[in-house]
N, C-alpha and C. Protein backbone atom coordinates (compact mmCIF):
# COMPACT_ATOMS: atom_id res chain seq x y z
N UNK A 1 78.06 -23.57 98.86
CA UNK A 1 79.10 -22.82 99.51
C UNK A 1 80.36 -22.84 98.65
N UNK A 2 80.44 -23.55 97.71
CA UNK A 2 81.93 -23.73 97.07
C UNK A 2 81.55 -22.75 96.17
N UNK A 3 80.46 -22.29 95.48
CA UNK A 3 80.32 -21.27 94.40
C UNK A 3 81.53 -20.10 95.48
N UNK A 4 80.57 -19.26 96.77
CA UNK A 4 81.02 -18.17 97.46
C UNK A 4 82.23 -18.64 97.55
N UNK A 5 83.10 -19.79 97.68
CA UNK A 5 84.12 -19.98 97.88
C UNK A 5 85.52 -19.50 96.90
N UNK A 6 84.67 -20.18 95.35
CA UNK A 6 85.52 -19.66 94.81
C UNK A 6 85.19 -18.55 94.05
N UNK A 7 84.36 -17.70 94.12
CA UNK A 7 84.56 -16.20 94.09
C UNK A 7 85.22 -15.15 94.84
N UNK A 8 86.04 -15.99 96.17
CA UNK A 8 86.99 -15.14 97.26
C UNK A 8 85.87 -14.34 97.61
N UNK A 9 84.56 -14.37 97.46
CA UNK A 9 84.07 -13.45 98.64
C UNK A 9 83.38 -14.15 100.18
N UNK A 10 83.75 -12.89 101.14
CA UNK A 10 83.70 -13.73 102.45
C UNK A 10 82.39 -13.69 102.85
N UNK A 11 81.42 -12.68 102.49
CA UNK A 11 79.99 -13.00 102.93
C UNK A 11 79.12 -12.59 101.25
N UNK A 12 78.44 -13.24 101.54
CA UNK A 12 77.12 -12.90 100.78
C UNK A 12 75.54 -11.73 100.83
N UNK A 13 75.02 -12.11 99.90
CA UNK A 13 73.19 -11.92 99.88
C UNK A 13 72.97 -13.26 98.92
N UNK A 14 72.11 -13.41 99.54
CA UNK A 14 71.57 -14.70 98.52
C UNK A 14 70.10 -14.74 98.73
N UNK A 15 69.41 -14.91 97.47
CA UNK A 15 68.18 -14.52 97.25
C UNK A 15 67.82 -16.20 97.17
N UNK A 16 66.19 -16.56 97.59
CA UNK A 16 65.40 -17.60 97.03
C UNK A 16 64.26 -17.61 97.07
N UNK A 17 63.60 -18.83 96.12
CA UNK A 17 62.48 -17.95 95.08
C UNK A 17 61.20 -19.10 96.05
N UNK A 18 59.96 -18.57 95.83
CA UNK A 18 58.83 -19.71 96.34
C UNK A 18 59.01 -19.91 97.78
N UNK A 19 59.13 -20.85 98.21
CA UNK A 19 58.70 -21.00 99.62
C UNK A 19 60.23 -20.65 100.70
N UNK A 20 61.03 -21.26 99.71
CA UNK A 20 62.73 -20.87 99.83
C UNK A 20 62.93 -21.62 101.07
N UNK A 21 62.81 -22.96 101.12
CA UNK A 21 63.02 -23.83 102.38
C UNK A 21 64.69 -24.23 102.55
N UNK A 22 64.80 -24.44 101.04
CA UNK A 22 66.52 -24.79 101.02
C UNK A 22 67.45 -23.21 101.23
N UNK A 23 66.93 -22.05 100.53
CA UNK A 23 68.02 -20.89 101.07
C UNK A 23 67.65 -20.76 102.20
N UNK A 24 66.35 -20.92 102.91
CA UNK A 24 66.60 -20.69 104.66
C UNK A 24 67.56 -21.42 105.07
N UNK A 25 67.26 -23.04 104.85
CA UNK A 25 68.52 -23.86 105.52
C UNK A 25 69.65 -23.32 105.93
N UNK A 26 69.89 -22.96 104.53
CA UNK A 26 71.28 -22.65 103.94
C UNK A 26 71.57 -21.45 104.95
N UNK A 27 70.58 -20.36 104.69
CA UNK A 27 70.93 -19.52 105.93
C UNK A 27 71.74 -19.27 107.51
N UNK A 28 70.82 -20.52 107.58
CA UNK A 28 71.02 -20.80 109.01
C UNK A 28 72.18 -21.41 109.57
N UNK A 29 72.25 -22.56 108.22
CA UNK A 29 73.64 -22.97 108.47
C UNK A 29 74.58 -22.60 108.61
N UNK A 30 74.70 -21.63 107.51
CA UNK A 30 76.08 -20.85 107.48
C UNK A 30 75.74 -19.49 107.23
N UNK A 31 75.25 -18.95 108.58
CA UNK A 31 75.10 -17.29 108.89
C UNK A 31 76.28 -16.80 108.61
N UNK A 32 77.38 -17.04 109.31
CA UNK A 32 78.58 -16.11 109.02
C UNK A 32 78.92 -15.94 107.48
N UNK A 33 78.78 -17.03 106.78
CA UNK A 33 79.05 -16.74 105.35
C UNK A 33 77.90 -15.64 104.47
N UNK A 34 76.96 -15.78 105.22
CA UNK A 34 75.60 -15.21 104.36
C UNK A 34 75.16 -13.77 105.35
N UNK A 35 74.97 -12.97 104.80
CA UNK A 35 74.58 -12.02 105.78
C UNK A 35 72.90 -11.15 105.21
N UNK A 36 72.67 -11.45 104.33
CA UNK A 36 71.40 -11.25 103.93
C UNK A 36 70.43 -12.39 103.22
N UNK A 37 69.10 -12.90 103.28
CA UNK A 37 68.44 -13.03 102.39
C UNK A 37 67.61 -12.96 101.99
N UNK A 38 67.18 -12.77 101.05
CA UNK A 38 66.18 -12.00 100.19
C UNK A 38 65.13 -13.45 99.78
N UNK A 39 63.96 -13.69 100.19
CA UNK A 39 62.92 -14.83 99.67
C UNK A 39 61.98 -13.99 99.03
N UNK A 40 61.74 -13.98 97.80
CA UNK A 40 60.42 -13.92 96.32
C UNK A 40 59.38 -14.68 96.82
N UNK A 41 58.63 -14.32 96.50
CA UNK A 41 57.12 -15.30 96.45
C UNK A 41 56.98 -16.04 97.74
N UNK A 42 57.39 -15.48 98.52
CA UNK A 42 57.08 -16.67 99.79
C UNK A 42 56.34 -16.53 100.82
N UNK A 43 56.31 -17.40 101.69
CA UNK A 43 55.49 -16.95 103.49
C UNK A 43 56.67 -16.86 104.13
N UNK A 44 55.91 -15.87 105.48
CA UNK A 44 57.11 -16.48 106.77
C UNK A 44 56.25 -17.32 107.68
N UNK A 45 57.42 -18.14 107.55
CA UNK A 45 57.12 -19.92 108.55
C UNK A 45 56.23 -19.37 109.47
N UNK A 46 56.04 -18.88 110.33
CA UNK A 46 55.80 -18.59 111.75
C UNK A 46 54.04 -18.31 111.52
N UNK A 47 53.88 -16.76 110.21
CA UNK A 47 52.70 -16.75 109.91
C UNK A 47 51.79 -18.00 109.41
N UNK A 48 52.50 -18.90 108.32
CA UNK A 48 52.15 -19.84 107.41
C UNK A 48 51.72 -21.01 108.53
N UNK A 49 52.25 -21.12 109.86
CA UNK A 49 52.38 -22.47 110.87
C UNK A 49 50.80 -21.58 111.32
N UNK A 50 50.99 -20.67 111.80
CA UNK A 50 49.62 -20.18 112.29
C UNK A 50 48.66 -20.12 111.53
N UNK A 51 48.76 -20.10 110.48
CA UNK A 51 47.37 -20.05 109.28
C UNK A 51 46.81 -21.44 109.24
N UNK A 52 48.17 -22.31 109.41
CA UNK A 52 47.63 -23.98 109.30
C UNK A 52 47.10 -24.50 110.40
N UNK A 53 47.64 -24.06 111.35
CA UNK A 53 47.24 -24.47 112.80
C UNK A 53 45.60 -23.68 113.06
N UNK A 54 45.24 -23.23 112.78
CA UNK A 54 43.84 -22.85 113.01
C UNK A 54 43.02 -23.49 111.65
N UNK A 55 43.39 -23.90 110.88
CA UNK A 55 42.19 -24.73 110.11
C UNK A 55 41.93 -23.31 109.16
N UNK A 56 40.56 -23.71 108.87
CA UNK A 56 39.97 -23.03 107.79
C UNK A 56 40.84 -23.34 106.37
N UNK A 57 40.47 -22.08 105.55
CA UNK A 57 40.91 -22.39 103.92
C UNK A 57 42.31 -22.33 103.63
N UNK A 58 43.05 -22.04 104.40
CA UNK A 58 44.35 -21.96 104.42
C UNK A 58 44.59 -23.92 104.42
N UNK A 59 44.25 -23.98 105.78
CA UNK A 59 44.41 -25.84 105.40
C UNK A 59 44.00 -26.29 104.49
N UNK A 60 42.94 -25.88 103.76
CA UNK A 60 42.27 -27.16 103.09
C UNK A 60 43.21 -26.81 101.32
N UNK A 61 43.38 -25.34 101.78
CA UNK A 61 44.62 -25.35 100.18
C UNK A 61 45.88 -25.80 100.41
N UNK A 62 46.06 -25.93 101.26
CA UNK A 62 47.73 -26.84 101.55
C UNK A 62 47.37 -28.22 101.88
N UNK A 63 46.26 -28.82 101.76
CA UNK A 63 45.84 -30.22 101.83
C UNK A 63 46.93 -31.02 100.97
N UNK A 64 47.56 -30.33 100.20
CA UNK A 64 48.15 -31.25 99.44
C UNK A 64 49.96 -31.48 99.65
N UNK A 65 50.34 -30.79 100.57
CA UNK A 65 51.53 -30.54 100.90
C UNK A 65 51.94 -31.59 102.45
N UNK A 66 52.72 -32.20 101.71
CA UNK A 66 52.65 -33.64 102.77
C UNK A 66 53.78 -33.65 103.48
């Protein structure tokens, strides 16, 4: 937040790359500052929780994610 800070701008887009767990955070935290974001390469949580929650090959390739 101190980057947006000291660029004087009052909201953002902020992009993140892979699974983008830290720009969601970040999102969430500070909505008013952020008003878009853009995640690359990623899932959405909601689908990804349901793919795991029923088993099959989806689990057994995230076997390794602890």
């Amino acid at each position: 937040m101190a980057v947006i800070e000291h660029t004087g701008q009052d909201r953002i887009t902020m992009g993140g790359h892979d699974w983008g767990p830290l720009s969601l955070c970040r999102r969430i935290r500070h909505a008013n500052r952020i008003e878009a974001l853009i995640v690359m390469n990623g899932v959405h949580p909601i689908c990804f929780q349901r793919a795991l929650s029923a088993g099959g090959p989806q689990f057994a390739a995230s076997a390794y994610i602890d």
